[in-house]
C-alpha atoms as a PDB file:
ATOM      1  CA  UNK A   1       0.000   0.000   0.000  1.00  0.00           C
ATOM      2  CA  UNK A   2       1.876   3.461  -1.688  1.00  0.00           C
ATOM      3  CA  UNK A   3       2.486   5.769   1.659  1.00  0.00           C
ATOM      4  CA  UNK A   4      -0.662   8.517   1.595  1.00  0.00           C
ATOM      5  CA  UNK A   5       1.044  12.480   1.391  1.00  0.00           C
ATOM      6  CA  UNK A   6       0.435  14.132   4.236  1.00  0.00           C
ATOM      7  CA  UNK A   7      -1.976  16.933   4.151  1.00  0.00           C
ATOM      8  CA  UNK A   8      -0.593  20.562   3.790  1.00  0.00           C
ATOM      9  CA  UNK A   9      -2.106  22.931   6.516  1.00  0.00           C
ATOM     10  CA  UNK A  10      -1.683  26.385   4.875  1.00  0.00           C
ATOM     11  CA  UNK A  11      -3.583  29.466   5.370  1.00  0.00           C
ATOM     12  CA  UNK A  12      -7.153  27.921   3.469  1.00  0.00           C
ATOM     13  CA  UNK A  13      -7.397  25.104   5.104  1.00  0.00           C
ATOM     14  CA  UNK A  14      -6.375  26.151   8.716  1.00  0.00           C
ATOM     15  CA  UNK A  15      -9.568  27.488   8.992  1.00  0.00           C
ATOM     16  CA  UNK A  16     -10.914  24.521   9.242  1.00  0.00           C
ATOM     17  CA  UNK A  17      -9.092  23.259  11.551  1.00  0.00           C
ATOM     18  CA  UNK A  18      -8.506  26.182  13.941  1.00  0.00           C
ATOM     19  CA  UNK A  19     -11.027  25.496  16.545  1.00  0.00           C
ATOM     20  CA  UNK A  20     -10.524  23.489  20.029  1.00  0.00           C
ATOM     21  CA  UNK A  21     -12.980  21.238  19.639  1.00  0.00           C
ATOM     22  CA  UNK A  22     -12.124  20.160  15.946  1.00  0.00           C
ATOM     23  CA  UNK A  23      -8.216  19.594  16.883  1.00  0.00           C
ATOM     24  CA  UNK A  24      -9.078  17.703  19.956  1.00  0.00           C
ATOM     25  CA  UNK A  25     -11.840  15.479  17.478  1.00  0.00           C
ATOM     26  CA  UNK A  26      -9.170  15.069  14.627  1.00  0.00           C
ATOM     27  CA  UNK A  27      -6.288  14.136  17.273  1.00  0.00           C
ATOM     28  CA  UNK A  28      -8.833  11.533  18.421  1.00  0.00           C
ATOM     29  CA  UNK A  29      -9.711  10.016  14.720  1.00  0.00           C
ATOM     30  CA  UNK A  30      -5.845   9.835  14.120  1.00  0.00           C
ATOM     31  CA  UNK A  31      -4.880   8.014  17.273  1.00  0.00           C
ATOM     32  CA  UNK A  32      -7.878   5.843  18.154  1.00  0.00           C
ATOM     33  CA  UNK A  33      -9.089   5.327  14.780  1.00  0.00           C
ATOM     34  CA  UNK A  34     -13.014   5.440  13.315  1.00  0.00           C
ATOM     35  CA  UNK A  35     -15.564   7.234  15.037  1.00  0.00           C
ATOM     36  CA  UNK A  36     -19.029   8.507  15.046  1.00  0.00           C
ATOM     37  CA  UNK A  37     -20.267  11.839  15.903  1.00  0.00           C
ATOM     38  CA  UNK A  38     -21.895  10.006  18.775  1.00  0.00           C
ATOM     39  CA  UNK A  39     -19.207   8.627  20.245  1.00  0.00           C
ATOM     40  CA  UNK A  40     -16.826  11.435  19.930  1.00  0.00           C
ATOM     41  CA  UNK A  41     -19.338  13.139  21.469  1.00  0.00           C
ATOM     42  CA  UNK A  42     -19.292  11.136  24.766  1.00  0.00           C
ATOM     43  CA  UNK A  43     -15.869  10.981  25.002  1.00  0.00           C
ATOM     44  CA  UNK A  44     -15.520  14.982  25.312  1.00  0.00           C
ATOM     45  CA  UNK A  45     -18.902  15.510  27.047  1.00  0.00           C
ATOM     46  CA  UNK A  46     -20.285  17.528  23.594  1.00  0.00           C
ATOM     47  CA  UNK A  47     -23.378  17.160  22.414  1.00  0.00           C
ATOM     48  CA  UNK A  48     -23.859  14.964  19.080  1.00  0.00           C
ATOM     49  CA  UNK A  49     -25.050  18.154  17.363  1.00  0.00           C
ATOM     50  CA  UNK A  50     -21.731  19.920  18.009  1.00  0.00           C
ATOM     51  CA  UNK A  51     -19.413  17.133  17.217  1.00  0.00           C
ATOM     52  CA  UNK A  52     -21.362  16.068  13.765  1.00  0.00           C
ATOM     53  CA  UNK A  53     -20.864  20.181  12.432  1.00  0.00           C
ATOM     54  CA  UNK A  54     -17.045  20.129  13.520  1.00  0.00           C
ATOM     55  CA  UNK A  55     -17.024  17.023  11.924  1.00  0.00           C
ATOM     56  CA  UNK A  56     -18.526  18.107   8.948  1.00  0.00           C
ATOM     57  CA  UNK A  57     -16.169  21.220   9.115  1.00  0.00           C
ATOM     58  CA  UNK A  58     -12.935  19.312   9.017  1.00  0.00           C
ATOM     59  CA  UNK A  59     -14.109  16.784   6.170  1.00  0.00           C
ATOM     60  CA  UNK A  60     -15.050  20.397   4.501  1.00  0.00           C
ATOM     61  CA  UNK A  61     -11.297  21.214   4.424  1.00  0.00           C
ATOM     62  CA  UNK A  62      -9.865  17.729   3.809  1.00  0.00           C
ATOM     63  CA  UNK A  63      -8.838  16.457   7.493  1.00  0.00           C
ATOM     64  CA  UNK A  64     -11.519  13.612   7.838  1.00  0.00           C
ATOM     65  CA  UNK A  65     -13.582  11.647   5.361  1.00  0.00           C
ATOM     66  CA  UNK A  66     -16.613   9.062   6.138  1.00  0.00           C
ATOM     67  CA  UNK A  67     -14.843   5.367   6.440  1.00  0.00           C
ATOM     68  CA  UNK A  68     -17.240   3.764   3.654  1.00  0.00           C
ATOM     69  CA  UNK A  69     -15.763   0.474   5.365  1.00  0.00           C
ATOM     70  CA  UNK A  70     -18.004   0.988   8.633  1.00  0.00           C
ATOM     71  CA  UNK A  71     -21.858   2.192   9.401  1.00  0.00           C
ATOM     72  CA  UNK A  72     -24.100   3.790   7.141  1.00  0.00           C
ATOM     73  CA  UNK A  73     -26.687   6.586   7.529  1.00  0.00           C
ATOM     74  CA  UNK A  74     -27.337   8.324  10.929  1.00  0.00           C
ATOM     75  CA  UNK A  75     -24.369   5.950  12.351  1.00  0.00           C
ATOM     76  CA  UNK A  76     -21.701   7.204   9.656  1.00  0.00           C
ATOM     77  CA  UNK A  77     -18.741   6.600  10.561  1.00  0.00           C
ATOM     78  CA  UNK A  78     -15.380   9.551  10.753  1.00  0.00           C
ATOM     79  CA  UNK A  79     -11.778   8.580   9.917  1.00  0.00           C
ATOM     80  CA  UNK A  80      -8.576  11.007  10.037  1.00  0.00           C
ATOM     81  CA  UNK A  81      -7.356  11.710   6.170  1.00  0.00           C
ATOM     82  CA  UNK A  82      -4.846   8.825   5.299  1.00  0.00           C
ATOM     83  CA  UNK A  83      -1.384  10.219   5.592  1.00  0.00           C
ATOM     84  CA  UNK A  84      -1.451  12.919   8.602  1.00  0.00           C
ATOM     85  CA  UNK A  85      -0.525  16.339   8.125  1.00  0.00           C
ATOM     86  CA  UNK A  86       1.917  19.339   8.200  1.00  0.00           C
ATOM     87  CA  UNK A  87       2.033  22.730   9.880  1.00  0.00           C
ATOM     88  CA  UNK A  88       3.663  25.103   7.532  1.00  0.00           C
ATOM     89  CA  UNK A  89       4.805  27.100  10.045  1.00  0.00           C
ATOM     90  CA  UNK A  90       6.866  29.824   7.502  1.00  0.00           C
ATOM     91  CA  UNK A  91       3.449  30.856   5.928  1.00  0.00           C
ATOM     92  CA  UNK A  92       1.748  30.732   9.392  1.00  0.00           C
ATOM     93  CA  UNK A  93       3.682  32.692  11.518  1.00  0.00           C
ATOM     94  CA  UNK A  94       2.203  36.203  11.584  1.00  0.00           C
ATOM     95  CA  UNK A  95      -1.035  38.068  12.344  1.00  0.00           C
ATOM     96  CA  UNK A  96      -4.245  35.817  12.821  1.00  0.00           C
ATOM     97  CA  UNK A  97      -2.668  33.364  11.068  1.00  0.00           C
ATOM     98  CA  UNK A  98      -0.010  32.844  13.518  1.00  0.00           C
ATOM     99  CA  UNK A  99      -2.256  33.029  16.338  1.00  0.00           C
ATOM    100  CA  UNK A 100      -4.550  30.769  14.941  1.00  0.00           C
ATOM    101  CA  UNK A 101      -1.905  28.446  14.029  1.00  0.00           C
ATOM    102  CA  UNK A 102      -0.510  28.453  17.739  1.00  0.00           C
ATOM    103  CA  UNK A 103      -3.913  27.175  18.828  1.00  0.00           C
ATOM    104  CA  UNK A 104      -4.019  24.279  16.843  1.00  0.00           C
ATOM    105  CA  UNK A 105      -0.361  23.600  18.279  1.00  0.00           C
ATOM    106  CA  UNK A 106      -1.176  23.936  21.446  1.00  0.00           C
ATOM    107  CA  UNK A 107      -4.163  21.974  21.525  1.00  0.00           C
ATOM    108  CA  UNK A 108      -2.216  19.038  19.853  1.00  0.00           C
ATOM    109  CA  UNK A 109       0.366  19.979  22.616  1.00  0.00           C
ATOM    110  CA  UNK A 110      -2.040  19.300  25.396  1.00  0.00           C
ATOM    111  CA  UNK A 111      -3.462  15.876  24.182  1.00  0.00           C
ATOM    112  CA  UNK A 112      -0.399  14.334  23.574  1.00  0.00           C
ATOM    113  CA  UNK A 113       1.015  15.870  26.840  1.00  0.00           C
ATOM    114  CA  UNK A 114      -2.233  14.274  28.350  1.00  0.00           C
ATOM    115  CA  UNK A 115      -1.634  11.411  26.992  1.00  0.00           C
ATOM    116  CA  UNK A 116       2.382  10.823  28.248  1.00  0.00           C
ATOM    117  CA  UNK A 117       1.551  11.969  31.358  1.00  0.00           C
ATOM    118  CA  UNK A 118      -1.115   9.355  32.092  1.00  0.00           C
ATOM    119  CA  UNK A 119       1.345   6.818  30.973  1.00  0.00           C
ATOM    120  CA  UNK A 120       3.966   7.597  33.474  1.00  0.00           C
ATOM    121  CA  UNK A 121       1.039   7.924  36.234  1.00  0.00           C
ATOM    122  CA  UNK A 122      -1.322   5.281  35.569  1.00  0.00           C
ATOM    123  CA  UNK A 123      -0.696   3.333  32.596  1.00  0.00           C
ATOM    124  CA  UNK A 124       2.850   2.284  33.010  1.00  0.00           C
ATOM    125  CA  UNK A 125       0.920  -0.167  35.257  1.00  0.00           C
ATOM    126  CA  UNK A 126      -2.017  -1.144  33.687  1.00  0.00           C
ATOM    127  CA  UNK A 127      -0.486  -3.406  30.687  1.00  0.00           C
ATOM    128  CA  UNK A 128       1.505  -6.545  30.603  1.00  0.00           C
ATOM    129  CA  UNK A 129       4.964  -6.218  31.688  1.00  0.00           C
ATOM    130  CA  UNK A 130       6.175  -7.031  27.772  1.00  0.00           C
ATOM    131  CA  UNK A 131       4.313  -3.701  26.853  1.00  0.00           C
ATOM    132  CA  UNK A 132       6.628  -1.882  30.144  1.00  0.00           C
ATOM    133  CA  UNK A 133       9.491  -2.873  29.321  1.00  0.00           C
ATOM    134  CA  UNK A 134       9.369  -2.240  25.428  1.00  0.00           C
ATOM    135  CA  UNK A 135       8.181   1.257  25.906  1.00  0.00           C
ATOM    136  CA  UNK A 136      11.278   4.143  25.813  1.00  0.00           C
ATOM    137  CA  UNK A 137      11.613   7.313  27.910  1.00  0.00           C
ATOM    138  CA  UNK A 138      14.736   8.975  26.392  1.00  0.00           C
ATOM    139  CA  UNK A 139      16.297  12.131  25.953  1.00  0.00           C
ATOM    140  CA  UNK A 140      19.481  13.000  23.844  1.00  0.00           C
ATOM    141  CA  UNK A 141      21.260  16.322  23.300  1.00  0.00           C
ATOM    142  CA  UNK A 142      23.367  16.823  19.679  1.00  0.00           C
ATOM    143  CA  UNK A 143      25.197  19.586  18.889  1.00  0.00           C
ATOM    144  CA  UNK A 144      24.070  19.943  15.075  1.00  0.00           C
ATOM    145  CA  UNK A 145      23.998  22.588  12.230  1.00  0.00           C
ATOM    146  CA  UNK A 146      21.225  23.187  10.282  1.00  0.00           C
ATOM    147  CA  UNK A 147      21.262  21.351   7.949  1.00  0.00           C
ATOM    148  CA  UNK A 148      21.903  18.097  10.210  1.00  0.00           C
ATOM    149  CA  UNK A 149      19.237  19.343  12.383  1.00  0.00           C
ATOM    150  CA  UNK A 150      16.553  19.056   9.105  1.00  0.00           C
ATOM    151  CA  UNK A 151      17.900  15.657   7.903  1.00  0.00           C
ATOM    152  CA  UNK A 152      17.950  14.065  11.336  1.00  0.00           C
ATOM    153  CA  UNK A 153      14.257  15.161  11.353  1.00  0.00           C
ATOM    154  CA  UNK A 154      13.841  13.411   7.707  1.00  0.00           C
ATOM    155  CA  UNK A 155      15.125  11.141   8.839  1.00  0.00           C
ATOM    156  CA  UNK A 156      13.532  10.125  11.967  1.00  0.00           C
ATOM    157  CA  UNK A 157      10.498  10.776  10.132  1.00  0.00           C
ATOM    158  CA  UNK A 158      10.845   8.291   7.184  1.00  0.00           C
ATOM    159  CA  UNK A 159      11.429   5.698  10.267  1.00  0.00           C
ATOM    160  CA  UNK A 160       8.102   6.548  11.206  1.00  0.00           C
ATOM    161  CA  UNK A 161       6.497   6.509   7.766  1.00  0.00           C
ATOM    162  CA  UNK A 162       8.161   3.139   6.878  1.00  0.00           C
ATOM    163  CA  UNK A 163       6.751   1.402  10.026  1.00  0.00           C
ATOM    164  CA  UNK A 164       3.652   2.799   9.422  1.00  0.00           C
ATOM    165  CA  UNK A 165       3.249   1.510   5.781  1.00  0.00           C
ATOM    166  CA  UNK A 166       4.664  -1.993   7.347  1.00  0.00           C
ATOM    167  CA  UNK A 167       1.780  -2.123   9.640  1.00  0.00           C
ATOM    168  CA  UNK A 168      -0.856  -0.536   7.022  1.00  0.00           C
ATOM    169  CA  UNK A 169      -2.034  -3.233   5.993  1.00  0.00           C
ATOM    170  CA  UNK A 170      -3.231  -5.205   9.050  1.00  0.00           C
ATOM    171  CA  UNK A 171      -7.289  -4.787   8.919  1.00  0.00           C
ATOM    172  CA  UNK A 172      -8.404  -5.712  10.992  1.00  0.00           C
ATOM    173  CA  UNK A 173      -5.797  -5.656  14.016  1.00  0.00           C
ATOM    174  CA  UNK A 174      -4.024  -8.677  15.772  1.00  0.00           C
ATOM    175  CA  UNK A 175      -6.432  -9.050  18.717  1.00  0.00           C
ATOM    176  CA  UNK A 176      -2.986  -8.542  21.019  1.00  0.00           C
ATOM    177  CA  UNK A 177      -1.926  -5.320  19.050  1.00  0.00           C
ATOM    178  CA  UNK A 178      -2.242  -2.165  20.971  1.00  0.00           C
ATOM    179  CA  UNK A 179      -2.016   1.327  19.547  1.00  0.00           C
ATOM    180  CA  UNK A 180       1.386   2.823  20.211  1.00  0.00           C
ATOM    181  CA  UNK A 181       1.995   6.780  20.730  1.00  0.00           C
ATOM    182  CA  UNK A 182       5.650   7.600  19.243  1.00  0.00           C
ATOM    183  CA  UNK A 183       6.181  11.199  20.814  1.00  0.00           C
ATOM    184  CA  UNK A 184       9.056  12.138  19.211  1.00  0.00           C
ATOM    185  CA  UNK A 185      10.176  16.425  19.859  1.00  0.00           C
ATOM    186  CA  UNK A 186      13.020  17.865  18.240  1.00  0.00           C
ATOM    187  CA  UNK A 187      14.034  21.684  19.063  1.00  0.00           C
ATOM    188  CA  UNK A 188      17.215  23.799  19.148  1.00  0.00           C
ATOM    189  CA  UNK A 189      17.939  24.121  22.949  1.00  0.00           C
ATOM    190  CA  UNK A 190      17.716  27.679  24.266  1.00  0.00           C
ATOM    191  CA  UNK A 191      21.256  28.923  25.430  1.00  0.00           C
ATOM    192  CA  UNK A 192      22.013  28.666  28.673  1.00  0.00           C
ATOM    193  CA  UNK A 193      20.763  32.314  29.860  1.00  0.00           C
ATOM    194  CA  UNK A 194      17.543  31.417  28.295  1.00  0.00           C
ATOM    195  CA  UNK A 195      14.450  29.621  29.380  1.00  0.00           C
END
């Protein structure tokens, strides 16, 4: 199965997207998988009404699609757009732009904050020590240029990309497969009289 392009957020289509609610629905499409308005709804205490327009608002702009593979009618099913997508932060860094584009960071900041810090709380201990023991808490420092900085990103990313495609294919899931949250942050270090 060809790897899907990731979807370009630019100044058109962050519109769509630059609203809590619809970054906290799309994060959830992308890392649980298919939804309905109605369950989406429960799981952020929202009323079906609400989550079914932000739905329809992010499928507007090209971030979800209906999964013809699951429910029909008033139980249509949501998916995340095959392939993620792509802040282009250069063309979204000034005015309302930028400040709409910082929202939609920040919300994705928070859920996948949420989500590491439950781990290392709760969930740590709620799977099979296998699961434990695989996961990886790790922090490196690199003194790079540039231009090393942007391929070790590339890099890093085509890891991602190729295990993604490798696992693709697997509809439906092994029964013992688990979703698995690669948090992976790369920034140039503030000097040392900085924050």
């Amino acid at each position: 199965m060809p790897e899907q392009p990731r979807r370009r957020i630019d100044a058109t289509t962050l519109r769509g997207l630059a609203h809590p609610l619809r970054v906290q629905l799309y994060d959830a499409l992308v890392t649980y998988g298919p939804a309905t308005a109605t369950l989406l709804a429960e799981r952020f205490g929202e009323s079906t009404g609400s989550t079914s327009y932000h739905l329809r608002q992010l499928a507007k702009h090209g971030f979800v699609e209906e999964d013809p593979a699951r429910g029909a009618g008033r139980e249509r099913y949501w998916r995340a757009y095959p392939g993620g997508s792509q802040l282009d932060r250069e063309e979204l860094s000034e005015g309302a732009l930028g400040e709409a584009a910082r929202l939609v960071v920040d919300e994705f900041q928070r859920a996948q904050s949420a989500r590491l810090e439950y781990w290392i709380a709760e969930g740590y201990h709620q799977v099979p020590q296998e699961w434990g023991q695989a996961a990886v808490n790790s922090t490196s420092h690199l003194r790079l240029l540039p231009d090393e900085f942007e391929r070790l990103g590339a890099e890093l990313m085509a890891v991602l990309d190729a295990w993604r495609e490798r696992v693709a294919g697997r509809e439906p899931a092994p029964d013992d497969a688990r979703i698995v949250e690669v948090q992976l942050h790369t920034f140039p270090v503030a000097h040392q009289d900085g924050p």
